[in-house]
Protein backbone atom coordinates (compact mmCIF):
# COMPACT_ATOMS: atom_id res chain seq x y z
CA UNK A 1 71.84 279.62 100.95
CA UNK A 2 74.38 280.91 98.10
CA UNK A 3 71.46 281.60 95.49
CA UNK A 4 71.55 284.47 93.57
CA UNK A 5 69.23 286.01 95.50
CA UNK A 6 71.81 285.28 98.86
CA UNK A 7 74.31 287.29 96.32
CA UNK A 8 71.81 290.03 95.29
CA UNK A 9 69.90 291.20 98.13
CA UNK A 10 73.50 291.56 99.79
CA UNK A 11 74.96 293.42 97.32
CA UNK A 12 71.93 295.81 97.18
CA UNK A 13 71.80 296.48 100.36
CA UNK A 14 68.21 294.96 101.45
CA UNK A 15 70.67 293.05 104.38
CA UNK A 16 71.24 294.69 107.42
CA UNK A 17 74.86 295.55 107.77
CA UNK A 18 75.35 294.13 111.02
CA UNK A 19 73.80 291.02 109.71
CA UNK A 20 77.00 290.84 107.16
CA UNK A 21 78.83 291.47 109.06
CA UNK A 22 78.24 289.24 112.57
CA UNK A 23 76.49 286.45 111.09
CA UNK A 24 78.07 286.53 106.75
CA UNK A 25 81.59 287.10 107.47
CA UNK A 26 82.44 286.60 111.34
CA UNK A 27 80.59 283.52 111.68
CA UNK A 28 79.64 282.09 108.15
CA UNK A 29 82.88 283.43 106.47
CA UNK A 30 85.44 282.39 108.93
CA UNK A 31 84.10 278.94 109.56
CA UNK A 32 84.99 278.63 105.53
CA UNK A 33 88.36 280.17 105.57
CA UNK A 34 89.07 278.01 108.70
CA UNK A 35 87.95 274.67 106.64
CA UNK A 36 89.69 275.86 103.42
CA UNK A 37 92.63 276.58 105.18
CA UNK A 38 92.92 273.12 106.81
CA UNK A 39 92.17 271.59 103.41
CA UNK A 40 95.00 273.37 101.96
CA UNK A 41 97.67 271.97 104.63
CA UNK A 42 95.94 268.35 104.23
CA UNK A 43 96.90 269.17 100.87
CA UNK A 44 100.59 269.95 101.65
CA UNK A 45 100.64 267.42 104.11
CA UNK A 46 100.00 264.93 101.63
CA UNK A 47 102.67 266.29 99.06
CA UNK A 48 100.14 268.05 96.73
CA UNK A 49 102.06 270.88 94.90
CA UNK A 50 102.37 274.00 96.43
CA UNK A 51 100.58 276.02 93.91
CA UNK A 52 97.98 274.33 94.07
CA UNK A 53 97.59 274.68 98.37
CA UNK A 54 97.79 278.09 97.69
CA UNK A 55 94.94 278.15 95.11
CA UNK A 56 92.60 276.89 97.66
CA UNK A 57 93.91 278.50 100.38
CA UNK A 58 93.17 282.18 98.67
CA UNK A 59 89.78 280.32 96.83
CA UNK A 60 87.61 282.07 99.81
CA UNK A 61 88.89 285.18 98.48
CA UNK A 62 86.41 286.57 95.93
CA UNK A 63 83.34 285.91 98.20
CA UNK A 64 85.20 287.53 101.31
CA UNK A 65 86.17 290.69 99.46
CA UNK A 66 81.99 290.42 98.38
CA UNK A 67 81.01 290.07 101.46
CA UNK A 68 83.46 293.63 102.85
CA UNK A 69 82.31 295.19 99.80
CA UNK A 70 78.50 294.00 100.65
CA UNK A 71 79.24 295.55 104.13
CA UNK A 72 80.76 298.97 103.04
CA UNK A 73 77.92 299.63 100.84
CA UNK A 74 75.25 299.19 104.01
CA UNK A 75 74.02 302.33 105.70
CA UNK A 76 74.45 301.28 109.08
CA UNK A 77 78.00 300.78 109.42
CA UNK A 78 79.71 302.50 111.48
CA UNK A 79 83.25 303.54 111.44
CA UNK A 80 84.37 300.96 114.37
CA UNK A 81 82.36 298.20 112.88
CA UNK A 82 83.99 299.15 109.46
CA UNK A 83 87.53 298.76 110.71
CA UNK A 84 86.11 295.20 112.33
CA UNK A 85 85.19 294.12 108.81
CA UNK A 86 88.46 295.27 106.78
CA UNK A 87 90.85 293.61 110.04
CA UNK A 88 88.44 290.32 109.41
CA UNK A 89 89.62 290.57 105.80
CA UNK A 90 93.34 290.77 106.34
CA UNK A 91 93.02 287.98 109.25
CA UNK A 92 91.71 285.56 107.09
CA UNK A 93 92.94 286.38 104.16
CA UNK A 94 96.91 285.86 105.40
CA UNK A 95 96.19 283.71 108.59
């Protein structure tokens, strides 16, 4: 799923946007933040340091911000599913 091609064909807009969005970030993308996040308080949880929790806590970062960037640059967004996608970034970015 995450071959270049998954990158590329994102990023050049041959996705449909509402396939980023509903399917890449909603489902796809939250599922990992919600695993990464429970990794990182395992990790607390079993006295890792904290630096280190954080790391992979913010890890999903980079392919998030892809993914919003991915979305932005679709021609079928719309301004309400727009302002979905960038509260979906802040919610799992500092939830």
């Amino acid at each position: 799923m995450f071959a270049p091609k998954y990158f590329s064909r994102r990023w050049h807009g041959e996705v449909d946007g509402r396939s980023i969005l509903w399917r890449d970030m909603i489902l796809i993308g939250t599922v990992i933040n919600l695993v990464v996040a429970a990794i990182a308080l395992m990790l607390l949880a079993m006295d890792a340091p904290t630096p280190i929790a954080v790391a992979v806590f913010f890890s999903p970062f980079p392919y998030n911000l892809f993914l919003l960037l991915s979305f932005l640059r679709s021609p079928q967004r719309t301004s309400t599913t727009t302002t979905i996608a960038v509260i979906w970034l802040v919610l799992v970015t500092f939830i």
